[in-house]
Every structure is written in structure tokens, then in C-alpha cells.
C-alpha atoms as a PDB file:
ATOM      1  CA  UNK A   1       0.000   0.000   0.000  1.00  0.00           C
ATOM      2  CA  UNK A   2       2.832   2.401   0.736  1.00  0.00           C
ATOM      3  CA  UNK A   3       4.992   1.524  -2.224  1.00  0.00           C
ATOM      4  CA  UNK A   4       1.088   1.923  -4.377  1.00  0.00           C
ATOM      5  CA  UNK A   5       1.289   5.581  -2.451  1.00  0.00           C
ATOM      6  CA  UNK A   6       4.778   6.471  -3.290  1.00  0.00           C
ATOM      7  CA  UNK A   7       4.081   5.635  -6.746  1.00  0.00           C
ATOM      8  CA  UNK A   8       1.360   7.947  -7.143  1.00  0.00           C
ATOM      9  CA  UNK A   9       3.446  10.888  -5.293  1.00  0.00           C
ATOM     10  CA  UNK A  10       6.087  10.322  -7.838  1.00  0.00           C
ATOM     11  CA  UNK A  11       3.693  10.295 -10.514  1.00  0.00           C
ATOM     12  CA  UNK A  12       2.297  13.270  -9.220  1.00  0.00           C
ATOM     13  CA  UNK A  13       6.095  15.064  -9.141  1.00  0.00           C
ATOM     14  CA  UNK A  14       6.905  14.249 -12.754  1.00  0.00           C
ATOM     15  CA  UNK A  15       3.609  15.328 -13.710  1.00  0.00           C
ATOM     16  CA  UNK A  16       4.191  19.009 -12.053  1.00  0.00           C
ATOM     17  CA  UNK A  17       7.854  18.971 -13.149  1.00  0.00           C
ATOM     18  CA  UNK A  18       6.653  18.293 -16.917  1.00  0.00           C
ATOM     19  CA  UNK A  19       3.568  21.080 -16.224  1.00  0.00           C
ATOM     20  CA  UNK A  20       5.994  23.092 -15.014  1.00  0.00           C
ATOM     21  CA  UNK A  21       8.011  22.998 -18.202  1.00  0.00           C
ATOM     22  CA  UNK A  22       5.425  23.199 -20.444  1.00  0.00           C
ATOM     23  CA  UNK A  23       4.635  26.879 -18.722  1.00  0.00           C
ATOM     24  CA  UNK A  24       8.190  27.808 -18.816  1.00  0.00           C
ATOM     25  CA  UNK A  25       8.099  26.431 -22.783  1.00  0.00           C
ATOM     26  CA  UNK A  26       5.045  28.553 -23.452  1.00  0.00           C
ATOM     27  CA  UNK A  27       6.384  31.725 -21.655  1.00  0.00           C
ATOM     28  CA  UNK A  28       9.210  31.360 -23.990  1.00  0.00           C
ATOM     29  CA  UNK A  29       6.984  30.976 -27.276  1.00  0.00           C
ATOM     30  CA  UNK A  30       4.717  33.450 -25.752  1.00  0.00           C
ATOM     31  CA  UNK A  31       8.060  36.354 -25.830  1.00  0.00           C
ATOM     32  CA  UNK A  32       8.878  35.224 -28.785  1.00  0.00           C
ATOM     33  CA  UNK A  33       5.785  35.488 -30.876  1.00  0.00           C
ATOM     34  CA  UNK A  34       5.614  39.165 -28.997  1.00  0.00           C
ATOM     35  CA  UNK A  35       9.063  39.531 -29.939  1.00  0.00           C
ATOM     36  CA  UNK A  36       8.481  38.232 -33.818  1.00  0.00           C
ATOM     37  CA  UNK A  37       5.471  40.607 -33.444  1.00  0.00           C
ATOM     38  CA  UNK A  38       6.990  43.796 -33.034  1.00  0.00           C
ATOM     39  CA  UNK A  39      10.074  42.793 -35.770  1.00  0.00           C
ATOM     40  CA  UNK A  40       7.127  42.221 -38.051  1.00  0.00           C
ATOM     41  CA  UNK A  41       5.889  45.545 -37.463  1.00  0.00           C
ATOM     42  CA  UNK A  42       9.453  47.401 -37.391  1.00  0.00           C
ATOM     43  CA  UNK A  43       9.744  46.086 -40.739  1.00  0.00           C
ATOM     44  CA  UNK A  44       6.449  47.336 -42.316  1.00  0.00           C
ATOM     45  CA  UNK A  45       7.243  50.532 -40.707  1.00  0.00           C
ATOM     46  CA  UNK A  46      10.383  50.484 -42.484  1.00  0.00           C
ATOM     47  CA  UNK A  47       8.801  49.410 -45.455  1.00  0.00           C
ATOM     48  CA  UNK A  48       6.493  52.351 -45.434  1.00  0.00           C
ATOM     49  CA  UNK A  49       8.939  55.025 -45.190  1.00  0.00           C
ATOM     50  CA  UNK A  50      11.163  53.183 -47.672  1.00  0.00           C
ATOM     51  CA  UNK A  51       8.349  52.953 -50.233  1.00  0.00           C
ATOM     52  CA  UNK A  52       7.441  56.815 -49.600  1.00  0.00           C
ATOM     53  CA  UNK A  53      10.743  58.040 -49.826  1.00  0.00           C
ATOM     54  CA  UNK A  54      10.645  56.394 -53.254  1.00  0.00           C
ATOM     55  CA  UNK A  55       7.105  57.902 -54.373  1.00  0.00           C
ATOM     56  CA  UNK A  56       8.841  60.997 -53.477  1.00  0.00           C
ATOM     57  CA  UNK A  57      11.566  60.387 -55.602  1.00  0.00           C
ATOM     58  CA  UNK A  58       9.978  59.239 -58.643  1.00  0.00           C
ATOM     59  CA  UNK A  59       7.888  62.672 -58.156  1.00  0.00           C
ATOM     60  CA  UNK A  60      10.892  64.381 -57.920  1.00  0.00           C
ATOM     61  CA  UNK A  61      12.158  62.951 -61.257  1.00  0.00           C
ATOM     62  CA  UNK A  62       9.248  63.131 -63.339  1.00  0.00           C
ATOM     63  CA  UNK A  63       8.745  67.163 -61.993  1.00  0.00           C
ATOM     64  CA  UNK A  64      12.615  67.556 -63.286  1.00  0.00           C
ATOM     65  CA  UNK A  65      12.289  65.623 -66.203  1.00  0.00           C
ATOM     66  CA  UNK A  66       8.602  67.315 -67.175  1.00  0.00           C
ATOM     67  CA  UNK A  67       8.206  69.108 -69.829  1.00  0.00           C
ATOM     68  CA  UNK A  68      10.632  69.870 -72.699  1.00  0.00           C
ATOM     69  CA  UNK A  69      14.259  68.283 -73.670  1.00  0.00           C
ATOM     70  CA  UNK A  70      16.544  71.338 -74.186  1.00  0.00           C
ATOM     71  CA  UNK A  71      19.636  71.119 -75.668  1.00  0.00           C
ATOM     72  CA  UNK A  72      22.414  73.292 -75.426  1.00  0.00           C
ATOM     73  CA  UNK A  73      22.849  74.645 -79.136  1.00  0.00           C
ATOM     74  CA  UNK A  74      21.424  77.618 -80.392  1.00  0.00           C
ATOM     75  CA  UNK A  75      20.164  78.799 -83.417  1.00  0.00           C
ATOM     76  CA  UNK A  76      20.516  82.329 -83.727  1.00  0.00           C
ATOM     77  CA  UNK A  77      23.874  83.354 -82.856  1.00  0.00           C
ATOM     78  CA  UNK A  78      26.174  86.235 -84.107  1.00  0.00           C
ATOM     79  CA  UNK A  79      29.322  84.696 -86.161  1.00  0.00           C
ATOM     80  CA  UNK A  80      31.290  87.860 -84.837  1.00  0.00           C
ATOM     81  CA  UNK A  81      30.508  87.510 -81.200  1.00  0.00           C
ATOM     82  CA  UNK A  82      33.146  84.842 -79.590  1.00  0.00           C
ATOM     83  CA  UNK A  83      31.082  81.952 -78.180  1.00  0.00           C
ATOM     84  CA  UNK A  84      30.646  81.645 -74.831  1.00  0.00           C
ATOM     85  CA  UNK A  85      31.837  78.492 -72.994  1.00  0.00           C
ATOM     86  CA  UNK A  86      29.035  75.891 -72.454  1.00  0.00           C
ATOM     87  CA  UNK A  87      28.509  73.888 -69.129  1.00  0.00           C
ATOM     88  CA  UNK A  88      26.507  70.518 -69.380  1.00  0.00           C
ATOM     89  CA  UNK A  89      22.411  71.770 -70.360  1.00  0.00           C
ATOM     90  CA  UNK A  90      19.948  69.969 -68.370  1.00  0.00           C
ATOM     91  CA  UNK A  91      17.897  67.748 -70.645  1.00  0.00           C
ATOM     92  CA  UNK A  92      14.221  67.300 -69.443  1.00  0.00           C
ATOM     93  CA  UNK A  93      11.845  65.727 -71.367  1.00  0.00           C
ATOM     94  CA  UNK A  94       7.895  65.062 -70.772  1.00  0.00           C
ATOM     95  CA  UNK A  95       6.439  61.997 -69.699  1.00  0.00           C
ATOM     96  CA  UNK A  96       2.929  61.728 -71.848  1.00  0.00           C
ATOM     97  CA  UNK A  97       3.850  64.018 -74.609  1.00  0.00           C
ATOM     98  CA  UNK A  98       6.243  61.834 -77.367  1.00  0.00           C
ATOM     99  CA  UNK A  99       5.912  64.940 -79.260  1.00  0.00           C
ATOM    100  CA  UNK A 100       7.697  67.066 -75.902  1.00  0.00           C
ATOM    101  CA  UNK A 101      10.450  64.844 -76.159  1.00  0.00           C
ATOM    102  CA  UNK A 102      11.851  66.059 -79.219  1.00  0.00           C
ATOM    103  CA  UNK A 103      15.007  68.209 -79.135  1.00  0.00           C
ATOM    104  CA  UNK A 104      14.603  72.105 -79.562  1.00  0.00           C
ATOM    105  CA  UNK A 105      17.225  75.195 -79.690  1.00  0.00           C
ATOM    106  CA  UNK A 106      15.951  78.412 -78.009  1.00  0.00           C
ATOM    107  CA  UNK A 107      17.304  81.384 -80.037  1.00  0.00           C
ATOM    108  CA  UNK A 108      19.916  84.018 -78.636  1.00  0.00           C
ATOM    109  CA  UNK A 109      18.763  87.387 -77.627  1.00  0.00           C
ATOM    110  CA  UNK A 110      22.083  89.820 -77.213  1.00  0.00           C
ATOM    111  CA  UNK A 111      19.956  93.049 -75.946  1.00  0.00           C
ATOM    112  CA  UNK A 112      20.062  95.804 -78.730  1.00  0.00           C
ATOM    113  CA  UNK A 113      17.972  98.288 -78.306  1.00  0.00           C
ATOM    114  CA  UNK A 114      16.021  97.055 -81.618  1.00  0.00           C
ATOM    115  CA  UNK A 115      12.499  96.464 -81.092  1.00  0.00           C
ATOM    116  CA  UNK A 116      11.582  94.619 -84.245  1.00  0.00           C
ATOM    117  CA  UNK A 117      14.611  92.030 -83.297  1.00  0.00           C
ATOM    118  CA  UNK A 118      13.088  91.678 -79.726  1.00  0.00           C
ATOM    119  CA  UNK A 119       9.451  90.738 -80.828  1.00  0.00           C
ATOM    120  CA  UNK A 120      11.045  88.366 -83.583  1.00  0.00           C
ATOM    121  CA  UNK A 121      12.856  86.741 -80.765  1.00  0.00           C
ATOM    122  CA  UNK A 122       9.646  86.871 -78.525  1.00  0.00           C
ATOM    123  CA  UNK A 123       6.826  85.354 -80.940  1.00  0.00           C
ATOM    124  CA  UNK A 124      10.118  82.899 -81.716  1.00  0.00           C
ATOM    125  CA  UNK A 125      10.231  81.599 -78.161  1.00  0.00           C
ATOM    126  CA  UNK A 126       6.718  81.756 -77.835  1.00  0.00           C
ATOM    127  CA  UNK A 127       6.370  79.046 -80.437  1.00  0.00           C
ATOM    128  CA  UNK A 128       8.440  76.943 -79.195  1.00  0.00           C
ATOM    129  CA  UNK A 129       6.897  76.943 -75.596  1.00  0.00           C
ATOM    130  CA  UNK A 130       3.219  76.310 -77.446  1.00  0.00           C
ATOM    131  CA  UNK A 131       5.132  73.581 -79.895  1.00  0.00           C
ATOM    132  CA  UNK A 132       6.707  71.542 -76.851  1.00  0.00           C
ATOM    133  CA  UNK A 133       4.474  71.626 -73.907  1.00  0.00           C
ATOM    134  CA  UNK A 134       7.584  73.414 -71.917  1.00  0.00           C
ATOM    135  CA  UNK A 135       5.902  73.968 -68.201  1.00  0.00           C
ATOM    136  CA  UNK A 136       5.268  76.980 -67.216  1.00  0.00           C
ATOM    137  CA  UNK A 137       8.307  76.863 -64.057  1.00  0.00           C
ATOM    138  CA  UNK A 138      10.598  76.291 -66.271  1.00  0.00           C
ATOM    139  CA  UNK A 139      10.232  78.785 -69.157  1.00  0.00           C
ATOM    140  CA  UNK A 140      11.717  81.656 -67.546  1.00  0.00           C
ATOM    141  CA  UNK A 141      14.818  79.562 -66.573  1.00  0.00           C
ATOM    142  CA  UNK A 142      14.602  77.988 -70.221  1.00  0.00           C
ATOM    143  CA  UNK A 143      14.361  82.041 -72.102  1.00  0.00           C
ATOM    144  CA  UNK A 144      17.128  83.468 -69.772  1.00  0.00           C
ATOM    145  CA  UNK A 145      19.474  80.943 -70.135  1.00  0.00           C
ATOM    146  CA  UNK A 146      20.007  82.085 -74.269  1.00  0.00           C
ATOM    147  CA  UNK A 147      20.758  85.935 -72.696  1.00  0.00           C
ATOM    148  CA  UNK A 148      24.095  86.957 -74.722  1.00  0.00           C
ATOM    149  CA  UNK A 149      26.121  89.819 -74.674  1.00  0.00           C
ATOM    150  CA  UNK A 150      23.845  92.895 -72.846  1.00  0.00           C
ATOM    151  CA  UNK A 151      21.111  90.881 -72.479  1.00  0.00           C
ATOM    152  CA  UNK A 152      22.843  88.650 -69.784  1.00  0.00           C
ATOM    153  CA  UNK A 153      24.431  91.737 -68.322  1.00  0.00           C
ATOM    154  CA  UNK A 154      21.089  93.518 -68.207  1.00  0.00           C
ATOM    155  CA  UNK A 155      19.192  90.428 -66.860  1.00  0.00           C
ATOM    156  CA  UNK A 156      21.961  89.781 -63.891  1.00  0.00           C
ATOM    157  CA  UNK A 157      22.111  93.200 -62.949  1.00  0.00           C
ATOM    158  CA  UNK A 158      17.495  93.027 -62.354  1.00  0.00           C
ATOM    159  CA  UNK A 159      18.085  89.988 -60.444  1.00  0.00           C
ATOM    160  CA  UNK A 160      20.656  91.281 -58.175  1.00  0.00           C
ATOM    161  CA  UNK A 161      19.245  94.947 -57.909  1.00  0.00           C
ATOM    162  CA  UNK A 162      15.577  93.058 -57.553  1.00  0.00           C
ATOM    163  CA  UNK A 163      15.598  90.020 -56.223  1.00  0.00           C
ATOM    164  CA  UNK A 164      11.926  90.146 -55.067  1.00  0.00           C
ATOM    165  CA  UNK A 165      10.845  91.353 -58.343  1.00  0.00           C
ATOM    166  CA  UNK A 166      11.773  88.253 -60.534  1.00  0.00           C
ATOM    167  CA  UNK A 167       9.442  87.487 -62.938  1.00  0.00           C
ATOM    168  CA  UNK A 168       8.068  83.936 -61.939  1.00  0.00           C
ATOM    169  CA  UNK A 169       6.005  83.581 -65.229  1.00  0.00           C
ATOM    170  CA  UNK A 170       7.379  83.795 -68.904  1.00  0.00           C
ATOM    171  CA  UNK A 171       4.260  86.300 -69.040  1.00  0.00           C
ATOM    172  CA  UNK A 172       5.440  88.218 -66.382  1.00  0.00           C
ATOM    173  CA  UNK A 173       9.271  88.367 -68.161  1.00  0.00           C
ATOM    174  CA  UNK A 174       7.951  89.618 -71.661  1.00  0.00           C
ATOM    175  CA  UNK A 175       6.545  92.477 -69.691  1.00  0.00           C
ATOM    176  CA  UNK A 176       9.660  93.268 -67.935  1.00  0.00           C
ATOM    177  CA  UNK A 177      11.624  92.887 -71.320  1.00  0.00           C
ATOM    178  CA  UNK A 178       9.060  94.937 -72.714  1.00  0.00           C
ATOM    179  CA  UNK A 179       8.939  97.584 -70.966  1.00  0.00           C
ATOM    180  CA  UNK A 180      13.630  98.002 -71.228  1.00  0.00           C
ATOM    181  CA  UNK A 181      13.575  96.775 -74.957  1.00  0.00           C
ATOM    182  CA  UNK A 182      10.314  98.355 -76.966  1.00  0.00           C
ATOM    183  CA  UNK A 183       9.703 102.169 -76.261  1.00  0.00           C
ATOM    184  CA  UNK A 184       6.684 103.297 -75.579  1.00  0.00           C
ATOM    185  CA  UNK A 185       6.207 104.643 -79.108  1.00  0.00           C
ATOM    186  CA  UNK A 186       6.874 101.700 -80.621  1.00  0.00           C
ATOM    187  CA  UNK A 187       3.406 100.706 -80.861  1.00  0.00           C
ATOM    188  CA  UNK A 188       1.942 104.189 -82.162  1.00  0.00           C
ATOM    189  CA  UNK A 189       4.176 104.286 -84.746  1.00  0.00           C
ATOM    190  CA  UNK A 190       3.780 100.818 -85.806  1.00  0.00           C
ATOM    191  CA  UNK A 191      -0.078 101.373 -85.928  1.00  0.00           C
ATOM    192  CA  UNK A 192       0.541 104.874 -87.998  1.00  0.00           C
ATOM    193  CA  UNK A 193       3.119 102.688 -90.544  1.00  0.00           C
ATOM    194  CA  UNK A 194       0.320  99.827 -91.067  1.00  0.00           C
ATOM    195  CA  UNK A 195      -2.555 102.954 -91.399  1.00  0.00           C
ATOM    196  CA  UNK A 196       0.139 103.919 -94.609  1.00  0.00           C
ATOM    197  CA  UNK A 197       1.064 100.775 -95.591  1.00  0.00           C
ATOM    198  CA  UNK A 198       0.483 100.201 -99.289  1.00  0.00           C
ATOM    199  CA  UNK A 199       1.705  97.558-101.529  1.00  0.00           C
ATOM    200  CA  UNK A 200       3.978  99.807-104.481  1.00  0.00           C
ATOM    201  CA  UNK A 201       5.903  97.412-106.250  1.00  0.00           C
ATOM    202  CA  UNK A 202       5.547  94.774-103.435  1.00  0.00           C
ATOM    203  CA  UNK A 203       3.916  91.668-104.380  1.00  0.00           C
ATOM    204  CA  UNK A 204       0.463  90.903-102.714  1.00  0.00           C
ATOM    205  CA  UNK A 205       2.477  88.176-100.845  1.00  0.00           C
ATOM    206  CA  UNK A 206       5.287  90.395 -99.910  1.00  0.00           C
ATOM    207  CA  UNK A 207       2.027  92.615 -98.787  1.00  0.00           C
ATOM    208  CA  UNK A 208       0.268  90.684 -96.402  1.00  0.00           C
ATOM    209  CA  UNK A 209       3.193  89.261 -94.903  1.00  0.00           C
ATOM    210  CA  UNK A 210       4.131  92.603 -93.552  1.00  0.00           C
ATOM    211  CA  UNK A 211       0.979  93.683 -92.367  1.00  0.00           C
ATOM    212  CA  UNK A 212       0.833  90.563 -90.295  1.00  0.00           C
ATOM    213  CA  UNK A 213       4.453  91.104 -89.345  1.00  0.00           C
ATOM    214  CA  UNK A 214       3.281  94.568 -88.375  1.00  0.00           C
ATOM    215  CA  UNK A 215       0.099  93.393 -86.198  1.00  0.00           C
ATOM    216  CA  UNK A 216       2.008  90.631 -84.545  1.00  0.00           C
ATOM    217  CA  UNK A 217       4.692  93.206 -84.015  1.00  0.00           C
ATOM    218  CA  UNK A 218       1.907  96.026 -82.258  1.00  0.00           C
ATOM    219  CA  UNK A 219      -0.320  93.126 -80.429  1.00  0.00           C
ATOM    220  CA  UNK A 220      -3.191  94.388 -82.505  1.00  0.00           C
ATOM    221  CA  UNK A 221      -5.832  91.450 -82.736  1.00  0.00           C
ATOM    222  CA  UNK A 222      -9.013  92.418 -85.171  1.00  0.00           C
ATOM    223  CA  UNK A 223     -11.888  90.426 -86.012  1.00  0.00           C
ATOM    224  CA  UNK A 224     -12.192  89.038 -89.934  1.00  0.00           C
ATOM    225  CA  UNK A 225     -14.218  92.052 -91.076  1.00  0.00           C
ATOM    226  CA  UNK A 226     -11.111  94.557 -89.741  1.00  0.00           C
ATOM    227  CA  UNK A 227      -8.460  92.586 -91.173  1.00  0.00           C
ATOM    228  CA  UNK A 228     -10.339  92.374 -94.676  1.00  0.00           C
ATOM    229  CA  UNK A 229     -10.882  96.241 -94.735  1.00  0.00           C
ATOM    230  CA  UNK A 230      -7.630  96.947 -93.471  1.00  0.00           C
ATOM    231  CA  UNK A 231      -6.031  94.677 -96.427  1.00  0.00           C
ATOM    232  CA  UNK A 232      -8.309  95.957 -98.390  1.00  0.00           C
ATOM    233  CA  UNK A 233      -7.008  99.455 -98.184  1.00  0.00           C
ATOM    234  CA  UNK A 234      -3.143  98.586 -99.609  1.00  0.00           C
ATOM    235  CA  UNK A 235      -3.210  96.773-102.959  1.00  0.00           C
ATOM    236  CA  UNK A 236      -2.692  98.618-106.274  1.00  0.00           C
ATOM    237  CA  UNK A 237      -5.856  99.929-107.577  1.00  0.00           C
ATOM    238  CA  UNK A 238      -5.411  97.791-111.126  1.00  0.00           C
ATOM    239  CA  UNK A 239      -5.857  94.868-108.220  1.00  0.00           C
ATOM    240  CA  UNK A 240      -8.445  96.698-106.067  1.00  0.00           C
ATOM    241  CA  UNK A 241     -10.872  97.147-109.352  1.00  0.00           C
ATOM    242  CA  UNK A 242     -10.814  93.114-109.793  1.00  0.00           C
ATOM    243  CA  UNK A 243     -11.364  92.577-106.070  1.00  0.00           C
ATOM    244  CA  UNK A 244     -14.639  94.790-106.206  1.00  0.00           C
ATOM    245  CA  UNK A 245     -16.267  91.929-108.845  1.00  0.00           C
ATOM    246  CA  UNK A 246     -15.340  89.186-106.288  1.00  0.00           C
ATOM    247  CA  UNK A 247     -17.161  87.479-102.976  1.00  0.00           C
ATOM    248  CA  UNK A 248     -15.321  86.666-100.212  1.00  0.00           C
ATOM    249  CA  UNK A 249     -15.671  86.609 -96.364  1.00  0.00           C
ATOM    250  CA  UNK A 250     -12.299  85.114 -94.823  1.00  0.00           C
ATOM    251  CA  UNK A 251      -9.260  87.227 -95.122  1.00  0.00           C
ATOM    252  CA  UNK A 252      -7.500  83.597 -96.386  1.00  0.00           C
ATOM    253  CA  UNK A 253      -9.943  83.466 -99.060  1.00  0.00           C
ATOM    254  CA  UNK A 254      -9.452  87.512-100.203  1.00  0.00           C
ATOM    255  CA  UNK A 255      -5.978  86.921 -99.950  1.00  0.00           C
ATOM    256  CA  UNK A 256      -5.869  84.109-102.547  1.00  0.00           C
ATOM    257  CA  UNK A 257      -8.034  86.651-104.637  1.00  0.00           C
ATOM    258  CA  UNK A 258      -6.034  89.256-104.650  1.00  0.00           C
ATOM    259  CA  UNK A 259      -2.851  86.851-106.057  1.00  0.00           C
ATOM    260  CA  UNK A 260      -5.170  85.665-108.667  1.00  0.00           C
ATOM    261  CA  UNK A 261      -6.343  89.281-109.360  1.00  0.00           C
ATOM    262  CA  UNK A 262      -2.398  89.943-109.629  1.00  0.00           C
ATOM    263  CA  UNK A 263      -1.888  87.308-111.936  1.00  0.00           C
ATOM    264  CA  UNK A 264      -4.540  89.199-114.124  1.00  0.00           C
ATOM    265  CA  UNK A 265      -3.224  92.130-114.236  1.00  0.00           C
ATOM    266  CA  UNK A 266       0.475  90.796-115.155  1.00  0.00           C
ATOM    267  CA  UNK A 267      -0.780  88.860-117.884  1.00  0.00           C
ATOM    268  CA  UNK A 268      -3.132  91.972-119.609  1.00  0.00           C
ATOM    269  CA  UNK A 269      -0.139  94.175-118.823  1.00  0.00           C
ATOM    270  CA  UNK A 270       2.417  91.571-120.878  1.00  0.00           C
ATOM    271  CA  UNK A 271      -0.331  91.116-123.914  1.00  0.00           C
ATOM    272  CA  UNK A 272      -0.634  95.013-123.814  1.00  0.00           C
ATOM    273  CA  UNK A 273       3.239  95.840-123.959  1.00  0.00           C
ATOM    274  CA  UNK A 274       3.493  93.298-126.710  1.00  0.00           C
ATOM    275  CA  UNK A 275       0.789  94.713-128.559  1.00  0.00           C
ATOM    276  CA  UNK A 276       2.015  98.046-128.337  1.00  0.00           C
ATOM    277  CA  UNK A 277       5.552  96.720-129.778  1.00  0.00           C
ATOM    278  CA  UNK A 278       4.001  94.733-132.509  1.00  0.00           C
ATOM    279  CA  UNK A 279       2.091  97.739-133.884  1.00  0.00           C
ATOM    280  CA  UNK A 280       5.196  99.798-133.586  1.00  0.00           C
ATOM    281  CA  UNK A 281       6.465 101.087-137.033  1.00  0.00           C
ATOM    282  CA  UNK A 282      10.345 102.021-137.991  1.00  0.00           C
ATOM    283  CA  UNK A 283      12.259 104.447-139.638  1.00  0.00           C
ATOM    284  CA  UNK A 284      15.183 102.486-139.707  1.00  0.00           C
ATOM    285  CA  UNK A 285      16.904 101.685-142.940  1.00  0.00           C
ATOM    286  CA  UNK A 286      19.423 100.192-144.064  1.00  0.00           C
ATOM    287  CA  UNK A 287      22.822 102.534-145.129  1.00  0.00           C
ATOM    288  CA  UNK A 288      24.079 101.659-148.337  1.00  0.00           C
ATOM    289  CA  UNK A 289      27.813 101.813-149.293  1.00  0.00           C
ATOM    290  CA  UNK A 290      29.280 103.836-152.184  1.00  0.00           C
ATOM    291  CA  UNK A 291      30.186 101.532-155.286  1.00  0.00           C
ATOM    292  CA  UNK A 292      33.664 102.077-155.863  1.00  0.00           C
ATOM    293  CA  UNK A 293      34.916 102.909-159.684  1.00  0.00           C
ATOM    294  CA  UNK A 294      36.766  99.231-160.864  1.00  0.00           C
ATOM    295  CA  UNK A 295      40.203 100.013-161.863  1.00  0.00           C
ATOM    296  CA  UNK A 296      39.922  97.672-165.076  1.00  0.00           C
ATOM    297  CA  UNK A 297      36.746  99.670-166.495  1.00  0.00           C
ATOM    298  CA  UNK A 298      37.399 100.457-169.795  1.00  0.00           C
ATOM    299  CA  UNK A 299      39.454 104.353-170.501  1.00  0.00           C
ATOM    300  CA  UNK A 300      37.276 106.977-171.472  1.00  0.00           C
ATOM    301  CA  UNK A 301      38.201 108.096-175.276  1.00  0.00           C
ATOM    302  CA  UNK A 302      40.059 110.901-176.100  1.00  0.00           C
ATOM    303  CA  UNK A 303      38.768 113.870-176.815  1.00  0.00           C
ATOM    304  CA  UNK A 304      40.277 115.954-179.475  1.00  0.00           C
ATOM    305  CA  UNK A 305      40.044 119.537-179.395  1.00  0.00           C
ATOM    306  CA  UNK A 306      39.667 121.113-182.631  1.00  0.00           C
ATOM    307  CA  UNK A 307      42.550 123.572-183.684  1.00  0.00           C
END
């Protein structure tokens, strides 16, 4: 009976000291699931925060690489002016566009005081921003960086002298450069020139051009009916008097009828001139030379005087 007893109390022992190490057992899984746990969520915060820093970055590239690929050539530059040294251009080029991606030159601007050359180099630049998409934040830096000669002088001195008075806007810059490069008259007098302008011994295409030279020139935007009457009022009158005969209600269309009207009037002025020398009568004739006495004609007789 005692040995049955013992045999239970040592039963009972083994049994604690294997409960006991199953508790100590799942204390230790128990830490390290906490521990596994928290590792698991160290590393998905690290994930995050890698995988945002990245976002960021890819932002950060596309916003750099937005918009236009500029190259560092130019195409208007003066063969007597030494070039100036060249650092590496950035080259940025749009993401959705294919078109954007295409290389472009920005022409020079050297400062003269010429206003004509400034507004060529404006509506120049201009289409080029419109062709390529170029953002908006980085077309000042993009126009500015082509300053030669006074231009780059003048442009380094406004930044320096105002630096809170940068133009942030291409928009904002062609006022600025307005306002140092194009007098005030310019516009008056360009309106007064195209008031005058007539075609003389201009073609009609030589004609048109430089009214539209002259309105993109003054800013002066009219509706069809102004820009027919203001064409209207330069062509030679031989042209004019066909025009009257004609319908038309596009200044494209009036333009192709004035070159046709031209055409007319060069081919009745040819027939006429021809005519005229046709019908023309001479007075010229022909001289005639002297015949010269033969030296083996025969002798005249002798004449006998009677004594």
C-alpha cells in the first residue's frame, strides 16, 4: 500500500515537473511570438517610409524631367561675337507628350535696343513653348538661359538689384523685357506705318506678310471684317478694281483673290506691252555703201580739141 502511495506521489512530481516545463516552454513561445510581433511591425514601418521616400523620388524625377528636352545649341547666334563656354544643359523631357520629347534650340537674344529684333525673338520663343508643352516653371529659366552679350548683363544686374521682383512667369518676363527693350512709341508708330502701308511694287504676298508682321509686331488682334478692310485698303488699284467683282468673307480666301487678281493684271499688262511693240512702225533703214569705180573699167576716149 505504501509503495502503491509512493508511486502515485512520484507520478504526481513528474507530472508538475513536466507542467511546469510546459509553462516555462510557453512563456518562452509566448516572448517570442511578442518579440516576432513587433520585428514584423518594425519592418512594415520600415517598409512604409522606404516605399514613400521612393514615391517621393519618382515625383521628384518626373517634376525635373517634365516638360521639354533642351539642348544646349542655339540657333541664332552672331558669327562675330566669340562663343561663350558651355557647361553641361539639363535635358528634361515630358512623360505623356512623345511629341515634348523632341530636341529644340531656343534662339539668342544679345539686348540691342532694336524692337523689331526683340518681338522676332519673342513670338520665336513663344512658339516653341506652345510647340513643346515646356511647363510653365521652367520657361523663364529655359528664355534666360540664351541671354548673350547685354542681355545677360542687363538680366543679372534686375536679379541682383531686384531680387523680389523676378518674374516667376514667362508672361510676367515679356513684360519686364518689354517695358527696357520696346519704347513706348513703338506701338503708335507701328499702328501709324500699317494705317500707310500700301503695296507699291511689293507683291500681294510680300504685302500681307508685312501687315501681319506689323500686327504681330503692335499686339493688334481684329476680327475678320477689320483685317479684310484693313487689307483691303493697300493693294494697287489695277488689283483693287478686280477685287470689287469678287465674294469673299475670310481674309484667307481675299488673300488668294487678290494673287489671282495679280496674276490678271500681269498677264493683260504683258499682252498690252506686246501689242504696243508689234504695232510699232520704224524708220530704220538700211545705209548703203558707195560703189567704188573698178580700176579695169574700160578708158574713157580721147577727146580731141579742134585747132
Amino acid at each position: 500500500m505504501n509503495k502503491h502511495v509512493d508511486d502515485l506521489a512520484e507520478d504526481v512530481r513528474v507530472t508538475n515537473e513536466r507542467l511546469g516545463q510546459l509553462e516555462t516552454t510557453q512563456l518562452t513561445t509566448g516572448t517570442t511570438l511578442r518579440e516576432l510581433q513587433q520585428a514584423q511591425a518594425t519592418t512594415n514601418t520600415s517598409l512604409a517610409t522606404i516605399t514613400t521616400r521612393l514615391d517621393e523620388l519618382v515625383q521628384q524625377l518626373a517634376d525635373a524631367r517634365a516638360g521639354f528636352d533642351y539642348c544646349g545649341d542655339t540657333e541664332q547666334e552672331d558669327p562675330d561675337q566669340p562663343r561663350r563656354p558651355q557647361g553641361p544643359r539639363r535635358v528634361v523631357r515630358h512623360q505623356d507628350d512623345s511629341f515634348a520629347k523632341i530636341k529644340f534650340t531656343i534662339p539668342t537674344f544679345n539686348g540691342k535696343y532694336d524692337p523689331d529684333a526683340y518681338l522676332d525673338w519673342e513670338i520665336a520663343v513663344d512658339q516653341k513653348f506652345a510647340c513643346h508643352a515646356v511647363p510653365e516653371q521652367h520657361q523663364v529659366r529655359a528664355a534666360t538661359s540664351e541671354f548673350t552679350d547685354f542681355a545677360s548683363i542687363w538680366w543679372r544686374e534686375h536679379c541682383s538689384t531686384h531680387p523680389t521682383q523676378i518674374p516667376p512667369t514667362w508672361a510676367a518676363l515679356k513684360v519686364l523685357m518689354r517695358h527696357r527693350f520696346v519704347p513706348s512709341y513703338y506701338a503708335r508708330d507701328m499702328l501709324n506705318k500699317l494705317q500707310r502701308l500700301q503695296q507699291g511694287s511689293k507683291s500681294v504676298e510680300e504685302y500681307f506678310q508685312e501687315l501681319q508682321i506689323g500686327m504681330l509686331r503692335c499686339g493688334l488682334v481684329e476680327n475678320n471684317d477689320a483685317a479684310m478692310a484693313r487689307f483691303l485698303g493697300g493693294p494697287n488699284r489695277e488689283i483693287q478694281i478686280v477685287l470689287d467683282y469678287k465674294e469673299y468673307n475670310t481674309i484667307t480666301r481675299l488673300f488668294h483673290l487678290a494673287c489671282i487678281a495679280e496674276r490678271e493684271v500681269q498677264g493683260r499688262q504683258t499682252r498690252t506691252h506686246a501689242n504696243s511693240f508689234a504695232g510699232r512702225t520704224t524708220s530704220f533703214k538700211p545705209a548703203t555703201k558707195p560703189v567704188a569705180a573698178s580700176s579695169s573699167a574700160a578708158p574713157s576716149p580721147p577727146q580731141h580739141h579742134l585747132a
